[in-house]
PDB file of N, CA and C in Angstrom:
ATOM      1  N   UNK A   1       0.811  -1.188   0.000  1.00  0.00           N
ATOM      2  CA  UNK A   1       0.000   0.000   0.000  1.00  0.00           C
ATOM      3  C   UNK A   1       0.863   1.265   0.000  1.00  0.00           C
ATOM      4  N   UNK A   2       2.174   1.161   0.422  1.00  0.00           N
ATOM      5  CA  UNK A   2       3.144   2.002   0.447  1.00  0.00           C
ATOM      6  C   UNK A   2       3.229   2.986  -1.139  1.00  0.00           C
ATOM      7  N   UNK A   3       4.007   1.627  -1.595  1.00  0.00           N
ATOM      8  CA  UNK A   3       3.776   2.620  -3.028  1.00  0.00           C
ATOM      9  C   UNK A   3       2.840   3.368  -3.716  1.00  0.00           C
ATOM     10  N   UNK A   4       1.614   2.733  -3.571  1.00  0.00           N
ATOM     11  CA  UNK A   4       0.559   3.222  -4.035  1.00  0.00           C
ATOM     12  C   UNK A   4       0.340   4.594  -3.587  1.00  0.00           C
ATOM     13  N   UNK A   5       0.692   5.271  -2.259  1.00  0.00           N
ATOM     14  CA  UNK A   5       0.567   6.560  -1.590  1.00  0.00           C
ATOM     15  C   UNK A   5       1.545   7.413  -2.256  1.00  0.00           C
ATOM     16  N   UNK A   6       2.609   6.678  -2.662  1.00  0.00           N
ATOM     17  CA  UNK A   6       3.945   7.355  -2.948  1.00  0.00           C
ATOM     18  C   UNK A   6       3.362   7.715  -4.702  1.00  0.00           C
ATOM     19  N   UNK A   7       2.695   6.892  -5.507  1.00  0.00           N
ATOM     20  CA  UNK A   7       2.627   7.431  -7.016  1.00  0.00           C
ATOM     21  C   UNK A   7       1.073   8.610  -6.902  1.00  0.00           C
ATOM     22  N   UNK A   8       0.349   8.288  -5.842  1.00  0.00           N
ATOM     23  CA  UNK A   8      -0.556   9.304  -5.648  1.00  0.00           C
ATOM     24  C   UNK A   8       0.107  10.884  -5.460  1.00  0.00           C
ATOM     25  N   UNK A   9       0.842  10.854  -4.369  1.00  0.00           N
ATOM     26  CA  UNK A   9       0.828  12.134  -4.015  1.00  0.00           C
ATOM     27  C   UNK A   9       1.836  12.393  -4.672  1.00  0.00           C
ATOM     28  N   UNK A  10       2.626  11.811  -5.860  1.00  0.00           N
ATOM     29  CA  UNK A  10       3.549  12.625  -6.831  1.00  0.00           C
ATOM     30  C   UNK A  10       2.509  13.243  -8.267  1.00  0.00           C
ATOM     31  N   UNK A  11       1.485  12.123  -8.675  1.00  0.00           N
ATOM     32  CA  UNK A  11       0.525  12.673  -9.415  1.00  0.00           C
ATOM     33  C   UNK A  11       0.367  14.298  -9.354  1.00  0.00           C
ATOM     34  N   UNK A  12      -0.090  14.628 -10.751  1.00  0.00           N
ATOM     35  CA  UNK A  12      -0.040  15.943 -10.723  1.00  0.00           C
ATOM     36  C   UNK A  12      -1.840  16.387 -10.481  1.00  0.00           C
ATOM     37  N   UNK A  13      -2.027  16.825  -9.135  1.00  0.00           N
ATOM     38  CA  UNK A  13      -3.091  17.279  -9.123  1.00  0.00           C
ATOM     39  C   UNK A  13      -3.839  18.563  -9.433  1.00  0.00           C
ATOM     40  N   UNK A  14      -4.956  18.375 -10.105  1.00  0.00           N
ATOM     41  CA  UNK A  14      -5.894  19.104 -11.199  1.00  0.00           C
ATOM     42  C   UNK A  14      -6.347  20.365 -10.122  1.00  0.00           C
ATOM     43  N   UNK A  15      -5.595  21.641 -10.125  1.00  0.00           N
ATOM     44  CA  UNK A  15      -6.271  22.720  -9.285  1.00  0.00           C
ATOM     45  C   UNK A  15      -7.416  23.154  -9.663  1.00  0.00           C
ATOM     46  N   UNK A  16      -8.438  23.271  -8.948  1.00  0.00           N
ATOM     47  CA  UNK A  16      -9.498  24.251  -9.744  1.00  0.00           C
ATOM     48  C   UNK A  16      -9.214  26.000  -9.826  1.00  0.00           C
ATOM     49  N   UNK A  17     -10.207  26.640 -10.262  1.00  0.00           N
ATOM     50  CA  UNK A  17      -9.864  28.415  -9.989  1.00  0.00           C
ATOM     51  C   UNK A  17      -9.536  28.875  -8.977  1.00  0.00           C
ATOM     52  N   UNK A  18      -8.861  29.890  -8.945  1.00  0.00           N
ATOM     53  CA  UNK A  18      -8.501  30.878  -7.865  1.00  0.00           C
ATOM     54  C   UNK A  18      -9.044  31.531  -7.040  1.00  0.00           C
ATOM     55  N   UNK A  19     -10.209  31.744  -7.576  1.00  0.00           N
ATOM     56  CA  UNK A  19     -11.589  32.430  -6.677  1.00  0.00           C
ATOM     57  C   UNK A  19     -12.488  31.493  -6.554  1.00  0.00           C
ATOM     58  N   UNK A  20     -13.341  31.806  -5.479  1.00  0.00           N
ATOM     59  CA  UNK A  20     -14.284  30.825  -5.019  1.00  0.00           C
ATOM     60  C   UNK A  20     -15.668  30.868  -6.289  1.00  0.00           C
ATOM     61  N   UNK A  21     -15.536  29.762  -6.217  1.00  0.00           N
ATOM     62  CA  UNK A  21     -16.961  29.319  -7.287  1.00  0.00           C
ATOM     63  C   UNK A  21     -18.042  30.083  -6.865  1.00  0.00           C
ATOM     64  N   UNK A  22     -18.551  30.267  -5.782  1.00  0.00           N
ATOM     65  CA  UNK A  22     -19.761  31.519  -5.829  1.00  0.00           C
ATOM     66  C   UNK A  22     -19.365  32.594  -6.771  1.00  0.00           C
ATOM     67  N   UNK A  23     -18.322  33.026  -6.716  1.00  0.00           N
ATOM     68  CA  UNK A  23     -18.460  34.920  -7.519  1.00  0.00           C
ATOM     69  C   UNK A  23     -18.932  34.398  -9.076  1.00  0.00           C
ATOM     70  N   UNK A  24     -18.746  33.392  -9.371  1.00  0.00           N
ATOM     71  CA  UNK A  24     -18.508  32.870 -11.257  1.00  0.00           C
ATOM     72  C   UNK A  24     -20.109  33.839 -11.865  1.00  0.00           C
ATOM     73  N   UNK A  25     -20.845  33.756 -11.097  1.00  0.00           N
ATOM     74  CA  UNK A  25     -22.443  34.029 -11.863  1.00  0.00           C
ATOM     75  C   UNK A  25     -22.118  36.026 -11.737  1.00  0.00           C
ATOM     76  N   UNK A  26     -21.143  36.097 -10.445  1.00  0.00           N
ATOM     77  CA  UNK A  26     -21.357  37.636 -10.574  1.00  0.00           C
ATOM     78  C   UNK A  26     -20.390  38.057 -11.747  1.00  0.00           C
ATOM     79  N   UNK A  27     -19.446  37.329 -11.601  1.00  0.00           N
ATOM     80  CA  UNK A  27     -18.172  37.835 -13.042  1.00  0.00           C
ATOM     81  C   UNK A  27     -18.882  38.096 -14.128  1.00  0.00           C
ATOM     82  N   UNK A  28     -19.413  36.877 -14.787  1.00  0.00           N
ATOM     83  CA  UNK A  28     -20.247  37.048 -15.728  1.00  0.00           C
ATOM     84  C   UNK A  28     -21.232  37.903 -15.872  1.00  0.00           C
ATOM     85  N   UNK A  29     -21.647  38.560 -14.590  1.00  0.00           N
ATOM     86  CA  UNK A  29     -22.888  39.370 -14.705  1.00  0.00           C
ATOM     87  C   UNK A  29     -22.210  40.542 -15.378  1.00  0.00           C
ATOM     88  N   UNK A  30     -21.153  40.488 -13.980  1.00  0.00           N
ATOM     89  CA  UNK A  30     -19.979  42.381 -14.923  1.00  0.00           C
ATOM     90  C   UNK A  30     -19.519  42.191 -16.197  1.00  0.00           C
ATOM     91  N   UNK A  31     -19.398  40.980 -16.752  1.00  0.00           N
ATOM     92  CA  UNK A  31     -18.579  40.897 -18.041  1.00  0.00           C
ATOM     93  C   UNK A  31     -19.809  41.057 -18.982  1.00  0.00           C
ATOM     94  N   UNK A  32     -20.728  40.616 -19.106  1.00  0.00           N
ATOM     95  CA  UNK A  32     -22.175  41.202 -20.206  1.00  0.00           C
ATOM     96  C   UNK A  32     -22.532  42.671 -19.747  1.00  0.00           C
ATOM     97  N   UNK A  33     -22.966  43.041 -18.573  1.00  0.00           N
ATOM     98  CA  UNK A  33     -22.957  44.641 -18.440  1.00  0.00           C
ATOM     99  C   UNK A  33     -21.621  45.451 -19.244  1.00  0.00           C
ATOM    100  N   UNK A  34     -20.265  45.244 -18.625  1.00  0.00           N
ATOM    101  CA  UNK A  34     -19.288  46.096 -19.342  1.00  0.00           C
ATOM    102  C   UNK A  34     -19.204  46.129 -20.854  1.00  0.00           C
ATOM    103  N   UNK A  35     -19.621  44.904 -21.416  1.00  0.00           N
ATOM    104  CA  UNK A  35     -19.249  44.142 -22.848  1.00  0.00           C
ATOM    105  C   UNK A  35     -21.280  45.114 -23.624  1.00  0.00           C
ATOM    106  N   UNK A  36     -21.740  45.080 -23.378  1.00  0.00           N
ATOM    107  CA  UNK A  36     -23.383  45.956 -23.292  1.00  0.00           C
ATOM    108  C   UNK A  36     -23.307  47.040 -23.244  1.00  0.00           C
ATOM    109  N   UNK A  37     -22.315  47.751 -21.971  1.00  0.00           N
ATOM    110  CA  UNK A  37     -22.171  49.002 -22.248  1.00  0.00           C
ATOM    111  C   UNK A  37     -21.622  49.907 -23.368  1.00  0.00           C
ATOM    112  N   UNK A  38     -19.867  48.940 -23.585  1.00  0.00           N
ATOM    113  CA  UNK A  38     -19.312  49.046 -24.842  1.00  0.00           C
ATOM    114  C   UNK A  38     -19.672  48.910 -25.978  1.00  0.00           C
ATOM    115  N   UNK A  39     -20.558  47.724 -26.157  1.00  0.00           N
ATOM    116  CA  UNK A  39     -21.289  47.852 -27.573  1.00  0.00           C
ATOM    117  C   UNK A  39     -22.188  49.056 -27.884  1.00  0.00           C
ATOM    118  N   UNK A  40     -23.362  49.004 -26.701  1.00  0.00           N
ATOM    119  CA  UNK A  40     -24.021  50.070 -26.985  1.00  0.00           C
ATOM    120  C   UNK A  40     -23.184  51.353 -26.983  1.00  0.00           C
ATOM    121  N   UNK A  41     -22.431  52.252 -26.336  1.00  0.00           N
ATOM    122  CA  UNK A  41     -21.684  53.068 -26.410  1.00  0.00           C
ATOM    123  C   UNK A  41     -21.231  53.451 -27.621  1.00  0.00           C
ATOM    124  N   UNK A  42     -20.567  52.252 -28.297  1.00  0.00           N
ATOM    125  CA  UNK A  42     -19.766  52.521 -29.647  1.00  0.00           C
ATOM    126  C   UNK A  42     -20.721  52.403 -30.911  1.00  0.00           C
ATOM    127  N   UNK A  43     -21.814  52.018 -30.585  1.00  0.00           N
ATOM    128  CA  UNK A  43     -22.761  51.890 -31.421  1.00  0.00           C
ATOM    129  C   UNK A  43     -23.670  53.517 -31.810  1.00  0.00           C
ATOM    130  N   UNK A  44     -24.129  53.569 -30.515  1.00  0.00           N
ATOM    131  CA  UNK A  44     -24.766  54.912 -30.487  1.00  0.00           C
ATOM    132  C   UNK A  44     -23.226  56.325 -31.249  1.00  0.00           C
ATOM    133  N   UNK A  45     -22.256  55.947 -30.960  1.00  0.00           N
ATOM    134  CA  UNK A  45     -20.892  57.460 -31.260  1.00  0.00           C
ATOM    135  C   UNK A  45     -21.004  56.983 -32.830  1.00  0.00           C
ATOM    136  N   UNK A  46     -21.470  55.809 -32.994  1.00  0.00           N
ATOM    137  CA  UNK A  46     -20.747  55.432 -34.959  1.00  0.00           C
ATOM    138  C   UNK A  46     -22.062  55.678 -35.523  1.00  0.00           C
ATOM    139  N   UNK A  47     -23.823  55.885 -35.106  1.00  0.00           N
ATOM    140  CA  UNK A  47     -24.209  55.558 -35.999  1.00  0.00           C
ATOM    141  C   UNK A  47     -25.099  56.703 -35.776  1.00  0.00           C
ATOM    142  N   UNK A  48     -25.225  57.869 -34.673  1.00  0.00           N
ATOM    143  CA  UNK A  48     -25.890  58.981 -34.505  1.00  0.00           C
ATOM    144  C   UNK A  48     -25.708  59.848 -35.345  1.00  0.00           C
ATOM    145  N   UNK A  49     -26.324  60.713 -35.951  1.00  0.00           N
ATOM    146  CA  UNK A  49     -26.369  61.415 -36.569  1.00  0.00           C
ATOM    147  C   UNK A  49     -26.170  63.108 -36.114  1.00  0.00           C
ATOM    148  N   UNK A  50     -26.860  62.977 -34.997  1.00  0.00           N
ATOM    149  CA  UNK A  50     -27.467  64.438 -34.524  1.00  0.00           C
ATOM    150  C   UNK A  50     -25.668  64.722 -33.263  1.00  0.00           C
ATOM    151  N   UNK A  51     -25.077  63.401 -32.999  1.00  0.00           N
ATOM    152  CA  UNK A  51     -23.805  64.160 -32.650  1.00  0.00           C
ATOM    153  C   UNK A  51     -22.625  64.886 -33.204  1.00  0.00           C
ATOM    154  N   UNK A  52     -22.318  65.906 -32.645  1.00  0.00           N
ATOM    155  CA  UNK A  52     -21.351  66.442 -33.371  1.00  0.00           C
ATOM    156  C   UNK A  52     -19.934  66.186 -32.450  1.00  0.00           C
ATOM    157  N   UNK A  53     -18.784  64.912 -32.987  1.00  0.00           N
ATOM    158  CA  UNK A  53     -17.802  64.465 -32.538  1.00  0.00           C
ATOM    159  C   UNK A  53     -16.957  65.308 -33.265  1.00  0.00           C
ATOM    160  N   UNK A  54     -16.829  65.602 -34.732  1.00  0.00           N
ATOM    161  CA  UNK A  54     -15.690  66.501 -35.592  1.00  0.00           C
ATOM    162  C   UNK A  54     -16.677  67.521 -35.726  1.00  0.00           C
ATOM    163  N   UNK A  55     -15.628  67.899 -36.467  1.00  0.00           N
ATOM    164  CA  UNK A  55     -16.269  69.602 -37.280  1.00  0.00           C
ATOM    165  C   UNK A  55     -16.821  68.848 -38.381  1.00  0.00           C
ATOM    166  N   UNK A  56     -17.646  69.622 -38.958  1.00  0.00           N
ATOM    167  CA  UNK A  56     -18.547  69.230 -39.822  1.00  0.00           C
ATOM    168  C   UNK A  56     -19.469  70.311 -40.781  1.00  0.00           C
ATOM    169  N   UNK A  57     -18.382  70.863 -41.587  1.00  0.00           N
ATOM    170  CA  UNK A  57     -18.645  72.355 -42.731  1.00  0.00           C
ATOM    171  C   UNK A  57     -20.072  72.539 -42.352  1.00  0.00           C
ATOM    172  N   UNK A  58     -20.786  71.428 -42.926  1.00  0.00           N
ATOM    173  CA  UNK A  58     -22.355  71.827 -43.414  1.00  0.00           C
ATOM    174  C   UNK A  58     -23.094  71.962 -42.556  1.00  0.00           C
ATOM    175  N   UNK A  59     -22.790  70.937 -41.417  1.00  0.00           N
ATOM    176  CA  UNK A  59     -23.788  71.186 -40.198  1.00  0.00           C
ATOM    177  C   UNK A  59     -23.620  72.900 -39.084  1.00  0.00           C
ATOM    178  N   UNK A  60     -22.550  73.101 -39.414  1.00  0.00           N
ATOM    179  CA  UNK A  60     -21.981  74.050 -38.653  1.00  0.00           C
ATOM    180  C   UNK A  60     -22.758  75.679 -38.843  1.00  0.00           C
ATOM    181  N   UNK A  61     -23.477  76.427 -37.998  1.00  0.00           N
ATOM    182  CA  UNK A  61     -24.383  77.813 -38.431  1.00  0.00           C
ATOM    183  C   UNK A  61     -22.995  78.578 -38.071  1.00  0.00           C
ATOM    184  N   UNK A  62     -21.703  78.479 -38.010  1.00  0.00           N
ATOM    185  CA  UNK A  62     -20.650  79.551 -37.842  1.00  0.00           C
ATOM    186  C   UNK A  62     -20.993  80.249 -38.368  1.00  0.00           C
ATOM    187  N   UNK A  63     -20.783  80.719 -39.976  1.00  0.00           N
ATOM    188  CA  UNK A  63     -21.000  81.683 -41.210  1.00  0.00           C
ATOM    189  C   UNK A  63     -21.924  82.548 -40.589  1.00  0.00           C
ATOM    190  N   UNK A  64     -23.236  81.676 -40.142  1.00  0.00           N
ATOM    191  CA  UNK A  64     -24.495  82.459 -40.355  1.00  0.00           C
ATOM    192  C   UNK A  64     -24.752  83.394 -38.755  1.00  0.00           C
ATOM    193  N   UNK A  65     -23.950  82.577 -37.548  1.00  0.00           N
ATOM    194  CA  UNK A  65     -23.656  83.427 -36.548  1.00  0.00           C
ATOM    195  C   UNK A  65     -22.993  84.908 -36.462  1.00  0.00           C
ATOM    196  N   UNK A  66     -21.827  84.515 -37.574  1.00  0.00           N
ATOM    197  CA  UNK A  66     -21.047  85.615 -37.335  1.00  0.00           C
ATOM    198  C   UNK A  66     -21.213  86.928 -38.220  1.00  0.00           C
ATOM    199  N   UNK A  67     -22.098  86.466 -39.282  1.00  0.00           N
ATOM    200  CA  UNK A  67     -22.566  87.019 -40.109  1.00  0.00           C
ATOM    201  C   UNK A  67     -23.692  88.135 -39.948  1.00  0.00           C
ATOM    202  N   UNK A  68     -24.280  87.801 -38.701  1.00  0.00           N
ATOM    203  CA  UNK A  68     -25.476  88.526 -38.186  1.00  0.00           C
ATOM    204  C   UNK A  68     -25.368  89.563 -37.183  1.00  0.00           C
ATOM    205  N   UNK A  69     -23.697  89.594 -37.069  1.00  0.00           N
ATOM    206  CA  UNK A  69     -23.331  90.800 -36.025  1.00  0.00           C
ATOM    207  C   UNK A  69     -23.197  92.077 -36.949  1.00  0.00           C
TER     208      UNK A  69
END
């Protein structure tokens, strides 16, 4: 029975994760919220219309501001 203890505890044993198995459902909760936020975020800056991120000649009433002094 000797040996048998001796090839066990040289076996390479299988660790599980680092954090406790409860948090797993909250990780995932933050990783679809953050990953949701980002999509929507980058979605709404690429496909809005009515924001103004650059300059933008045509949309711009400069001319017609400065024009009226």
């Amino acid at each position: 029975m000797l040996p048998t203890r001796v090839l066990l505890n040289s076996a390479k044993k299988a660790t599980g994760p680092k954090f406790p198995v409860e948090l797993t459902p909250l990780f995932l909760a933050v990783c679809v919220a953050v990953g949701s936020g980002c999509f929507f975020t980058y979605k709404k800056l690429t496909t809005d219309d009515t924001l103004r991120l650059k300059n933008n000649p045509e949309n711009t009433g400069l001319k017609e501001i400065l024009n009226q002094k």
